[in-house]
Structure formats: C-alpha cells, structure tokens
C-alpha atoms as a PDB file:
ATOM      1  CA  UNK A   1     249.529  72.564   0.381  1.00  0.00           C
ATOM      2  CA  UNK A   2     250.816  69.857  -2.099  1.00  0.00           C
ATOM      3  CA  UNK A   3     254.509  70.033  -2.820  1.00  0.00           C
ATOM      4  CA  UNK A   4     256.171  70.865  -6.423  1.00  0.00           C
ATOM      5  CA  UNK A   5     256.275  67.776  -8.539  1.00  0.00           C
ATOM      6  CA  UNK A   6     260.074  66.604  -9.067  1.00  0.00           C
ATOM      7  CA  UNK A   7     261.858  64.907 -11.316  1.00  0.00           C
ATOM      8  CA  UNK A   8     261.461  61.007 -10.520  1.00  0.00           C
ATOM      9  CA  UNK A   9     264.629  58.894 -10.035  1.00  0.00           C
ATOM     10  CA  UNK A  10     264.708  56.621 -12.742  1.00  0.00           C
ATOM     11  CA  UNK A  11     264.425  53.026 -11.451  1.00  0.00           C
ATOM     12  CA  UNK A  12     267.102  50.511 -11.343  1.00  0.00           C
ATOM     13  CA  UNK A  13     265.130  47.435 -12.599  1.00  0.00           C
ATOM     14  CA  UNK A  14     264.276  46.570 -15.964  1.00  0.00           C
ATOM     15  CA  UNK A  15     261.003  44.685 -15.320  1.00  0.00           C
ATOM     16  CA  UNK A  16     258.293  46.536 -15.416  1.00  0.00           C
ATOM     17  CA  UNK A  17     257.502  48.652 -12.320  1.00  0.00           C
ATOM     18  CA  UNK A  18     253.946  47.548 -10.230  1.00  0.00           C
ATOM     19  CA  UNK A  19     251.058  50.392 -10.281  1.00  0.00           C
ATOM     20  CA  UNK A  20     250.606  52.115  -7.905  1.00  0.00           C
ATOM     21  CA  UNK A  21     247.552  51.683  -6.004  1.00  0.00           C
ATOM     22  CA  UNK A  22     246.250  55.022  -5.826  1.00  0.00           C
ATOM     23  CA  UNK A  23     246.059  57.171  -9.254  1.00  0.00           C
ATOM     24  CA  UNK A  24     248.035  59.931  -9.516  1.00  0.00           C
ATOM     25  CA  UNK A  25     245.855  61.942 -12.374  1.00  0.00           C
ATOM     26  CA  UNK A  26     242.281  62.116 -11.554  1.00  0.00           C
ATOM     27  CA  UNK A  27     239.953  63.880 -14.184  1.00  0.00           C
ATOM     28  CA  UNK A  28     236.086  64.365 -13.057  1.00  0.00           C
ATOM     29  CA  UNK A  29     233.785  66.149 -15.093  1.00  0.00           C
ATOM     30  CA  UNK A  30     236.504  67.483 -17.621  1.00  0.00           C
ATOM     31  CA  UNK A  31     234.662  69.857 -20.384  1.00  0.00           C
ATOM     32  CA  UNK A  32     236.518  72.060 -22.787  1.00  0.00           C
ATOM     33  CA  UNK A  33     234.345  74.568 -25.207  1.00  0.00           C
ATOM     34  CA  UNK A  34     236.151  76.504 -27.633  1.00  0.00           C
ATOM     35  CA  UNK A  35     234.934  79.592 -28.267  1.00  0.00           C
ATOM     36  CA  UNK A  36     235.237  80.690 -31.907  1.00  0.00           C
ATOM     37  CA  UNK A  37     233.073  83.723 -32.869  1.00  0.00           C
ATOM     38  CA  UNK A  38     229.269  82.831 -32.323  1.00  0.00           C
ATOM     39  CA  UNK A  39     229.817  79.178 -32.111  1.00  0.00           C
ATOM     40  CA  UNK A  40     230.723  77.357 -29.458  1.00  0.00           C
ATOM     41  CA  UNK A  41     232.733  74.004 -30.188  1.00  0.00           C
ATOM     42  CA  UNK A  42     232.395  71.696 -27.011  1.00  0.00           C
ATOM     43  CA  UNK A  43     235.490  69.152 -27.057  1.00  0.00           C
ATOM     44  CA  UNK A  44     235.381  67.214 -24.400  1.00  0.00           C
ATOM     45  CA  UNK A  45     231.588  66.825 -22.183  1.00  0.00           C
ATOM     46  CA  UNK A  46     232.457  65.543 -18.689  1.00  0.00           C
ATOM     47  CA  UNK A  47     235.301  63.539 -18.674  1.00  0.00           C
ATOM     48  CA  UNK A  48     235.749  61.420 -15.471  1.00  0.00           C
ATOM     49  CA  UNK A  49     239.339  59.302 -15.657  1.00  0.00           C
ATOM     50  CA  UNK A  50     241.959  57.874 -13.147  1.00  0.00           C
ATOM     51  CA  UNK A  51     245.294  57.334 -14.139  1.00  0.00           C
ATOM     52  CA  UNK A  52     247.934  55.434 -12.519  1.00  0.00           C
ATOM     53  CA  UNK A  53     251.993  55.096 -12.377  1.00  0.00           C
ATOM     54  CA  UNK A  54     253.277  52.728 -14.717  1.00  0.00           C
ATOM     55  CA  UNK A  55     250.377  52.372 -17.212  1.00  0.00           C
ATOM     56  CA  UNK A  56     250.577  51.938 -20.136  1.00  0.00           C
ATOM     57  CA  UNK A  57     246.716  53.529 -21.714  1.00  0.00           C
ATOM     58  CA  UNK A  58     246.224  54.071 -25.159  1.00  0.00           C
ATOM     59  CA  UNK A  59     243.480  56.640 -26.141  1.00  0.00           C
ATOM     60  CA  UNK A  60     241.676  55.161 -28.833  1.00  0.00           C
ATOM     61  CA  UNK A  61     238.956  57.527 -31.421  1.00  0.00           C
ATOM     62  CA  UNK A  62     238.214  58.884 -34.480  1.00  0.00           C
ATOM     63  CA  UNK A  63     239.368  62.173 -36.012  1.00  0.00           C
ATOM     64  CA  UNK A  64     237.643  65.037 -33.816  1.00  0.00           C
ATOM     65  CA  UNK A  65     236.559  62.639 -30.891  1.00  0.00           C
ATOM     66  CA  UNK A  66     238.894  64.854 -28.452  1.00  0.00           C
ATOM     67  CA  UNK A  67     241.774  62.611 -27.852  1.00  0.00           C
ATOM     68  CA  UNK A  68     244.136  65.575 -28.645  1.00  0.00           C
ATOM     69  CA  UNK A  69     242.028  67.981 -26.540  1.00  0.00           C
ATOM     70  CA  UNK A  70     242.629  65.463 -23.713  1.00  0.00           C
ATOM     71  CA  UNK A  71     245.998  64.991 -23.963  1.00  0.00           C
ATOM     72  CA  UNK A  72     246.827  68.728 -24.118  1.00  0.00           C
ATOM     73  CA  UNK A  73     244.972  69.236 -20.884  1.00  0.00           C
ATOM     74  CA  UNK A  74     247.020  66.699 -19.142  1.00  0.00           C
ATOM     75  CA  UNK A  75     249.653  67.572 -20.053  1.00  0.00           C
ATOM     76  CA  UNK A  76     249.033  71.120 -18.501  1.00  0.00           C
ATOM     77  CA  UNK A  77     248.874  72.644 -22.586  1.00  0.00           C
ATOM     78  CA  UNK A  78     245.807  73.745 -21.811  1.00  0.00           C
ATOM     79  CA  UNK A  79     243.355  73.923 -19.743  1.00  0.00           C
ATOM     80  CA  UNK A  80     239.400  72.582 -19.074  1.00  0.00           C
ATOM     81  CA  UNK A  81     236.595  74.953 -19.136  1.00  0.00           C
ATOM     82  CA  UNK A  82     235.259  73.527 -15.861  1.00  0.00           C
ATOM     83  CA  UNK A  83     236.169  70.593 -14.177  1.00  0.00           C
ATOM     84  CA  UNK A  84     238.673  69.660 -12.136  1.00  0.00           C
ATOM     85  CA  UNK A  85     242.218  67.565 -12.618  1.00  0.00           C
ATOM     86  CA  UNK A  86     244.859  66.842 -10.163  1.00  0.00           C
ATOM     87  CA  UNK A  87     248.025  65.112 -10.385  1.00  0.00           C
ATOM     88  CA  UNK A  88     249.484  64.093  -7.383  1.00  0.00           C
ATOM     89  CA  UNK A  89     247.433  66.492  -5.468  1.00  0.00           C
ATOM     90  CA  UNK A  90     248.283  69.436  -7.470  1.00  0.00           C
ATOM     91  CA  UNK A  91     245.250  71.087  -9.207  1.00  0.00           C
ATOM     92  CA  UNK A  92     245.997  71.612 -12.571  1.00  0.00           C
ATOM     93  CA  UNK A  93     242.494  73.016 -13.782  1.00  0.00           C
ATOM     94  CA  UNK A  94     243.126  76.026 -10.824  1.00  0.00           C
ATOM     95  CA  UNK A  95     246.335  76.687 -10.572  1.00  0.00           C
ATOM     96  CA  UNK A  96     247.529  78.970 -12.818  1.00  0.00           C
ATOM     97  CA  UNK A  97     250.383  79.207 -15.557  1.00  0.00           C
ATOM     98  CA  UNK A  98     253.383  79.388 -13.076  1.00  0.00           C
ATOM     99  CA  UNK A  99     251.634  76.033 -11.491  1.00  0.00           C
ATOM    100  CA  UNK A 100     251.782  74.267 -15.091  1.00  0.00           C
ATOM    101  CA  UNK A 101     254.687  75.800 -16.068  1.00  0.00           C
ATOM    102  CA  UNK A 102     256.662  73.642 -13.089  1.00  0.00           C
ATOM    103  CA  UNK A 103     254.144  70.771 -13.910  1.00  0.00           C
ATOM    104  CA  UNK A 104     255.529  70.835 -17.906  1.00  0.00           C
ATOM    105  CA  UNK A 105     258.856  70.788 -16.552  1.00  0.00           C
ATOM    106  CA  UNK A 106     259.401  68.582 -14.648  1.00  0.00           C
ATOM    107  CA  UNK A 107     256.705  65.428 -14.788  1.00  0.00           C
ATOM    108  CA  UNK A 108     256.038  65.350 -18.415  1.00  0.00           C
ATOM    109  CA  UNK A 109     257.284  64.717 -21.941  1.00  0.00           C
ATOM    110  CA  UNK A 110     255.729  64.984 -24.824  1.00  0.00           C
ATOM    111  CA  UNK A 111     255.839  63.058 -28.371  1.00  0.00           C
ATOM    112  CA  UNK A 112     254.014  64.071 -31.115  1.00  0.00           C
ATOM    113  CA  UNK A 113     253.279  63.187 -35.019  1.00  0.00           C
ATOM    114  CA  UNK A 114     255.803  65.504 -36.352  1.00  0.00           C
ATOM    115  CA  UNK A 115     258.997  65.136 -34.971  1.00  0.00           C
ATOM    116  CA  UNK A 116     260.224  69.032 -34.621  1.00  0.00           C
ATOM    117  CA  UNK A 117     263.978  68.401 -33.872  1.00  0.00           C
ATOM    118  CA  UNK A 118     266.246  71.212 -35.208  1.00  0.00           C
ATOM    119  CA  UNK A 119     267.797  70.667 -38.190  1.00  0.00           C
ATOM    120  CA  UNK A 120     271.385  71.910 -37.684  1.00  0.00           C
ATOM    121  CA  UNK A 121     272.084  69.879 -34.844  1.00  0.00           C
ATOM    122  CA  UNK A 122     273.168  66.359 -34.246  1.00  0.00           C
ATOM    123  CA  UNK A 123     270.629  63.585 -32.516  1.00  0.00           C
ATOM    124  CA  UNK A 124     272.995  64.292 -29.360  1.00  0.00           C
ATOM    125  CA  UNK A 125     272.290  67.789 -29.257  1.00  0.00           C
ATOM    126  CA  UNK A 126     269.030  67.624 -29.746  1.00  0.00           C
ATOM    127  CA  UNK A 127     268.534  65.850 -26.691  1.00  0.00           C
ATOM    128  CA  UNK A 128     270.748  67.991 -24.742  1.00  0.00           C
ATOM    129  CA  UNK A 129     268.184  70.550 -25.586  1.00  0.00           C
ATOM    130  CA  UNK A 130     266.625  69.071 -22.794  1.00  0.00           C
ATOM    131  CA  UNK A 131     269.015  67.705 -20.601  1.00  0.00           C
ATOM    132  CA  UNK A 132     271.229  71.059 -20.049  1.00  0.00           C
ATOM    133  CA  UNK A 133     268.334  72.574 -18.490  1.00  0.00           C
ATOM    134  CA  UNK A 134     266.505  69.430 -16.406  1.00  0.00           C
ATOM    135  CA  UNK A 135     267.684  69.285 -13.120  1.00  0.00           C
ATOM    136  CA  UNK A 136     268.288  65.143 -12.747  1.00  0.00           C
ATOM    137  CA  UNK A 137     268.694  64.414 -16.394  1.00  0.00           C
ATOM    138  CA  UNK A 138     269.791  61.381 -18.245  1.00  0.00           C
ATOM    139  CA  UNK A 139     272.990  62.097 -19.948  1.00  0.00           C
ATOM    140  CA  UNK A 140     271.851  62.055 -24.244  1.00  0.00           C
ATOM    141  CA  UNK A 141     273.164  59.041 -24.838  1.00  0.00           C
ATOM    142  CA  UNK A 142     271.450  57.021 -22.523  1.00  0.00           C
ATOM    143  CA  UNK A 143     268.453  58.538 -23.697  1.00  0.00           C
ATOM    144  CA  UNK A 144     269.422  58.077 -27.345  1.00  0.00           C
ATOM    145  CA  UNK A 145     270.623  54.537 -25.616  1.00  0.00           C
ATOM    146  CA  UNK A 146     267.166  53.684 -25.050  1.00  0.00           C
ATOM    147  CA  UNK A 147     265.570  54.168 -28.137  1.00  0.00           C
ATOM    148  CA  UNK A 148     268.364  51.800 -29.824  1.00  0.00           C
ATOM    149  CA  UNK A 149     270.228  54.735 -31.337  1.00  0.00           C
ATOM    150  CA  UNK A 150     273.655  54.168 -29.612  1.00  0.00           C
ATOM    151  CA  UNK A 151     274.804  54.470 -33.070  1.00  0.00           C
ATOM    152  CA  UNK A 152     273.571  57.399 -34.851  1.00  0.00           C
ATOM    153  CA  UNK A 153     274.033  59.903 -32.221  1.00  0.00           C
ATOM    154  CA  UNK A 154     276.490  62.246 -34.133  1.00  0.00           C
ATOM    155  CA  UNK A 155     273.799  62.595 -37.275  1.00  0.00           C
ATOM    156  CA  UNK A 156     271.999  65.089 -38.117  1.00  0.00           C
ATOM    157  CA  UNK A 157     267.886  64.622 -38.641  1.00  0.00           C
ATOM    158  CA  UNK A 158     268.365  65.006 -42.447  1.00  0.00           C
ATOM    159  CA  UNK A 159     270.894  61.698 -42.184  1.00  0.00           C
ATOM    160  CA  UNK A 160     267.840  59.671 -39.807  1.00  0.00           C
ATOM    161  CA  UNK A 161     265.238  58.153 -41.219  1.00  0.00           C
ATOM    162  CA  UNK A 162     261.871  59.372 -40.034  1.00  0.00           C
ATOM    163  CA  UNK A 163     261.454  56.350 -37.547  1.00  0.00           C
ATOM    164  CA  UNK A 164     264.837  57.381 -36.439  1.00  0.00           C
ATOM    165  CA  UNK A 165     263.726  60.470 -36.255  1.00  0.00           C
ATOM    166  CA  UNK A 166     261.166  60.077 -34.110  1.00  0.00           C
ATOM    167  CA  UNK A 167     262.856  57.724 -31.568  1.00  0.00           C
ATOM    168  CA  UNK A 168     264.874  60.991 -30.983  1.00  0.00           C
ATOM    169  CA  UNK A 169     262.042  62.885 -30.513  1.00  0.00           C
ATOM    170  CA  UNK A 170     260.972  60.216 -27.990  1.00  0.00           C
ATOM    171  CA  UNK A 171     264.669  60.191 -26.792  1.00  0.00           C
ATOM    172  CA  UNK A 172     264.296  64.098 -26.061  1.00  0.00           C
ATOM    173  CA  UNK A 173     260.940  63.557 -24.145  1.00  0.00           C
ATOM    174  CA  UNK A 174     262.278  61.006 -21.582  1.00  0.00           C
ATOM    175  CA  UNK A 175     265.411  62.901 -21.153  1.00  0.00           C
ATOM    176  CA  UNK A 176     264.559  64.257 -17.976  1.00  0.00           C
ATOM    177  CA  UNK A 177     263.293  61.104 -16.627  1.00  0.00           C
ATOM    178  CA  UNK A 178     259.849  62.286 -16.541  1.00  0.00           C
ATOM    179  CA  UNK A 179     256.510  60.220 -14.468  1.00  0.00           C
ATOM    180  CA  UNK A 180     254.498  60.831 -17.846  1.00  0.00           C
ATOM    181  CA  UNK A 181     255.271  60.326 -21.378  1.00  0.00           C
ATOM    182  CA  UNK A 182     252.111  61.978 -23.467  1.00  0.00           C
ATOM    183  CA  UNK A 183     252.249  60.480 -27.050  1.00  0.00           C
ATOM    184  CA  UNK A 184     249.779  62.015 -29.862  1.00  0.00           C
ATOM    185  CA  UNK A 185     249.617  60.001 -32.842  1.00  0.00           C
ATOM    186  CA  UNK A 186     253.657  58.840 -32.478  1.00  0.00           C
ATOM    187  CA  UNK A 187     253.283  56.445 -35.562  1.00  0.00           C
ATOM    188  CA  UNK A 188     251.060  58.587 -38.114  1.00  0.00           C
ATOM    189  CA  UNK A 189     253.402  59.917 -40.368  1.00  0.00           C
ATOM    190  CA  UNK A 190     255.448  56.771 -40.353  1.00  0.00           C
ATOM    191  CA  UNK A 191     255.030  53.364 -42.355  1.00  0.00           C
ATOM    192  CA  UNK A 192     253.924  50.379 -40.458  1.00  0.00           C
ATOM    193  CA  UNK A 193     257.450  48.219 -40.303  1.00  0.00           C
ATOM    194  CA  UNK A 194     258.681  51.900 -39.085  1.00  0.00           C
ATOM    195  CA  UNK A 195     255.850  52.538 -36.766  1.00  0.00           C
ATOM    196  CA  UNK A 196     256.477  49.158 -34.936  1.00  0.00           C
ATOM    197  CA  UNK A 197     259.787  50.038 -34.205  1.00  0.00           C
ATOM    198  CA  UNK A 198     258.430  53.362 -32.691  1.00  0.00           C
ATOM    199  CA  UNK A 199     256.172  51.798 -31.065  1.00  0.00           C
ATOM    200  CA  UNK A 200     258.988  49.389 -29.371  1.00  0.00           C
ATOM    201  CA  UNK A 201     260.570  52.284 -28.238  1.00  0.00           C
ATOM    202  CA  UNK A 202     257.916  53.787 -26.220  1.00  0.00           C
ATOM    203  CA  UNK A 203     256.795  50.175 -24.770  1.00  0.00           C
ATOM    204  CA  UNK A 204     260.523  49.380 -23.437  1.00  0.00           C
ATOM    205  CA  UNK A 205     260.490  53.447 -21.946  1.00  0.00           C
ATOM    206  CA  UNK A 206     256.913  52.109 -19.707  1.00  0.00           C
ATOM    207  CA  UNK A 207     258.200  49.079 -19.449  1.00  0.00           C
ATOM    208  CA  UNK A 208     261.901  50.116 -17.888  1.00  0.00           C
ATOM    209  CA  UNK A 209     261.289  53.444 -16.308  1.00  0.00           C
ATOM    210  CA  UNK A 210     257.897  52.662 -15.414  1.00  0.00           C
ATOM    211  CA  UNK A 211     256.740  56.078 -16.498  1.00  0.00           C
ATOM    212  CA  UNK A 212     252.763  56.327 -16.840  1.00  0.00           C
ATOM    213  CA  UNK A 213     252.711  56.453 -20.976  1.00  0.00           C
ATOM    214  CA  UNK A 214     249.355  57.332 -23.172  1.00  0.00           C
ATOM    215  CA  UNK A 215     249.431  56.911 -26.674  1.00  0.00           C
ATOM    216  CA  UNK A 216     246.163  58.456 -28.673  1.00  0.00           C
ATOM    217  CA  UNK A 217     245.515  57.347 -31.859  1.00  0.00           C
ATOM    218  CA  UNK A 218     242.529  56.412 -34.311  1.00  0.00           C
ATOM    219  CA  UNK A 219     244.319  53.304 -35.436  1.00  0.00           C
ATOM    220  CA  UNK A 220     242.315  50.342 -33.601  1.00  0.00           C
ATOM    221  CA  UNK A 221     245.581  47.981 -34.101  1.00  0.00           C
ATOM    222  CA  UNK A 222     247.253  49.445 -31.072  1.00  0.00           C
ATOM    223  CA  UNK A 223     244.913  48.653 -28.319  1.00  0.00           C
ATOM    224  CA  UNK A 224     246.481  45.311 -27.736  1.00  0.00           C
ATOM    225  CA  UNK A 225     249.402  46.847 -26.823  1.00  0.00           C
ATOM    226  CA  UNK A 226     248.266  48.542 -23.782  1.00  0.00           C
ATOM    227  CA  UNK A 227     246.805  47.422 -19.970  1.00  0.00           C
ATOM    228  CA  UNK A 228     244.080  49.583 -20.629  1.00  0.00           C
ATOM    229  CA  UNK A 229     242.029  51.184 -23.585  1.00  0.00           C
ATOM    230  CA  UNK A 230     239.739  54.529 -23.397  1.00  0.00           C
ATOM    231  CA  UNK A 231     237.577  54.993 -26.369  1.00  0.00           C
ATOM    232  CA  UNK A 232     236.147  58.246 -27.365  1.00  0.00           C
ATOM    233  CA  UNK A 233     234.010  59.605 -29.043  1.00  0.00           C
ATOM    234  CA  UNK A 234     232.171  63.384 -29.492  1.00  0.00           C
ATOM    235  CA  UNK A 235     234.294  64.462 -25.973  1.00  0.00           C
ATOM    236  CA  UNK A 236     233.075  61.126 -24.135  1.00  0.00           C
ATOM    237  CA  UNK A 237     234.559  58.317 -22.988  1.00  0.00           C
ATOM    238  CA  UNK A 238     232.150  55.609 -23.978  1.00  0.00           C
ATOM    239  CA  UNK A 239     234.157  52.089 -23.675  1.00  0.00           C
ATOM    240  CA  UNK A 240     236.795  51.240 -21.275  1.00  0.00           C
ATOM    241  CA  UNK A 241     238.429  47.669 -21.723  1.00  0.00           C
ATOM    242  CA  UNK A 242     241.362  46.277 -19.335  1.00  0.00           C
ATOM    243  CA  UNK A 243     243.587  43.935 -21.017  1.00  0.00           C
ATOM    244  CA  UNK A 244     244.444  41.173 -19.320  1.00  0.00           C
ATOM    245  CA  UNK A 245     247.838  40.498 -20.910  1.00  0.00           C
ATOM    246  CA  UNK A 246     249.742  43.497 -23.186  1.00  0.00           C
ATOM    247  CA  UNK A 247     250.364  41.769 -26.478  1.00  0.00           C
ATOM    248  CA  UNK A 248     254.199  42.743 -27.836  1.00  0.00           C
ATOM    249  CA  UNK A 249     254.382  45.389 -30.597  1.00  0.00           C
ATOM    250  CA  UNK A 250     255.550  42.964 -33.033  1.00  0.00           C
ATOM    251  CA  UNK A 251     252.303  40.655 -32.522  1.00  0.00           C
ATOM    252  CA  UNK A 252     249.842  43.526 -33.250  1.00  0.00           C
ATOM    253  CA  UNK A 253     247.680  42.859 -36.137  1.00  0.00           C
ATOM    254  CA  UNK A 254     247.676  45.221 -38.544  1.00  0.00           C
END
C-alpha cells in the first residue's frame, strides 16, 4: 500500500528544479455529472492528463469549460463520478474523505480569485494560520518573504492593496511547503499592472521550490508563461501545446 504523502523539503537551489520523469498525478477517463433535480450537468467527459513535479501548466478555457471542476478534483475538493486519479500512487477517486483529508493537508495549496484572509489579523498571522498547524512549515515571513512582502507583514488586509492581498493569499498556500500549488483564476479580480505582479509571485514559487503549479484561467495572455498549456472546452481537453521556452510575466502580451 502507498505511503501518506508528506510535506516536501523545500529545496535549497534557486534555479528551477528538473521534472521528474515519471508524473506524479495521472487522470484517465475523469467524468464529473452533477446531479441537480432531473437534469444531469456533465462537467468534465473523460479526462485523460499526466502531471509532473515542477511544472508549471496553465489550464486555459472559457467560462463553464470545467477548468474549475478540474482543479477541485485535484486538489482532492471533490471528487470524479468515475474515473480514476492517483497522485503518487495514492488513489484519490477511491479513497475516501480521511484519504483526501491527509492529501489537502499536506501536498497542496490552494489560491483562488478572492483572496479570503481574515480581516482582523495582520499579513503575518494570516499565514500562521497555516503554519501553526503544518508539520515542516516555513516560518510567515519567509513565506510573506517570497511573495516580496518583507515589508508589510504587520498590516492588516484593509491596509494591502488587493495585489498585496493576494500575494498573501499565495503566501498562506505555500506556507507549508506544499508539491502542488492549485491556482483558480489568481489575477481576475485584479488590474493587469497588479495581476503581473501576482503572476511573478507564483512563477518565482515554481521556479524556486519547484512545486508542480496550475493556473486556470480564460485569459489566453497567460499561456506563454507556462511549459505546458491544456485547453478545454465542454469537459474536454481538446489542444495540448508544450512551450518550448516560458516567456517572463513581464513579456506577456496583453
């Protein structure tokens, strides 16, 4: 039987870590149908997908294509109607809350559109949210570090701007020096000049820790950003393109 996953020791080199050569998601024939009264809603139809360590694979579709139905399911939010995922060995589709519970904990973090920090407490305590009950965390500011927020780590979310914001939201995800960083729609409440910084953040987070990242979003600008691109499009993947060299944030075309 596979082991738990664990918390992965955060590397010591700042290039950007090597794949790995065998995946350590695989998806194959992933279908979700929501059932809501008489109708059935079908999500995803058949999914097949690999996924590798140190990635970085943006998720690219229009409103209702099932990007966010995707990333829910791996990240163990939910789970397919048939079809089978495994990370790492573990079955994910089969293995019950208790076995996703342990999966949420300790091998992913999650980013998404709206920021959800609490109020009443600083930047630094809202990462510690995480990191006083990880059990390898980063201390918050390194985290905060990270994200180029060294200096703001004593204000509250109603003192950060909403790009700030967010880079503490993405601060709080990669707290406990997760393998997988799940981002849904990181920039769409935020400007473009803000966005780009965002987006910085979570490139130098693959880049550094070379965590496996994927970024969905409907906004075709960030594919160049990424070694690999998924399209979708009604719950199927229908293009897959490889770049051959990840264009920096700050070249994107928007």
């Amino acid at each position: 039987m596979p082991s738990s996953p664990t918390t992965p020791t955060q590397p010591s080199s700042p290039k950007k870590a090597p794949f790995s050569d065998l995946p350590i998601f695989e998806a194959r024939g992933v279908r979700k149908v929501y059932h809501t009264g008489e109708l059935d809603v079908v999500a995803l139809q058949g999914v097949d997908l690999d996924f590798r360590m140190g990635e970085l694979v943006v998720l690219l579709g229009a409103s209702g294509s099932g990007k966010s139905t995707l990333l829910n399911i791996l990240g163990g939010l939910d789970v397919p109607t048939s079809g089978s995922l495994r990370y790492k060995g573990w079955d994910l589709s089969g293995g019950g809350e208790r076995t996703l519970t342990q999966f949420r904990r300790n091998c992913v973090g999650f980013v998404f559109q709206f920021y959800n920090l609490i109020p009443s407490l600083t930047a630094r305590e809202n990462v510690a949210l995480i990191t006083d009950i990880a059990p390898d965390p980063m201390k918050p500011e390194e985290a905060l570090g990270l994200v180029g927020l060294s200096h703001r780590l004593d204000h509250f979310p109603s003192q950060l701007s909403g790009g700030e914001q967010q880079r503490v939201a993405i601060a709080r995800a990669i707290a406990k020096k997760p393998e997988v960083l799940l981002c849904d729609e990181p920039t769409g409440a935020l400007d473009v000049t803000t966005g780009i910084t965002v987006l910085e953040a979570v490139e130098r987070i693959n880049r550094e820790l070379g965590t496996l990242t994927v970024v969905i979003t409907h906004n075709a600008a960030m594919a160049g950003m990424a070694d690999r691109v998924l399209h979708l499009s009604d719950g199927n993947i229908v293009k897959e393109r490889r770049n051959d060299q990840r264009v920096p944030v700050t070249s994107l075309e928007w």
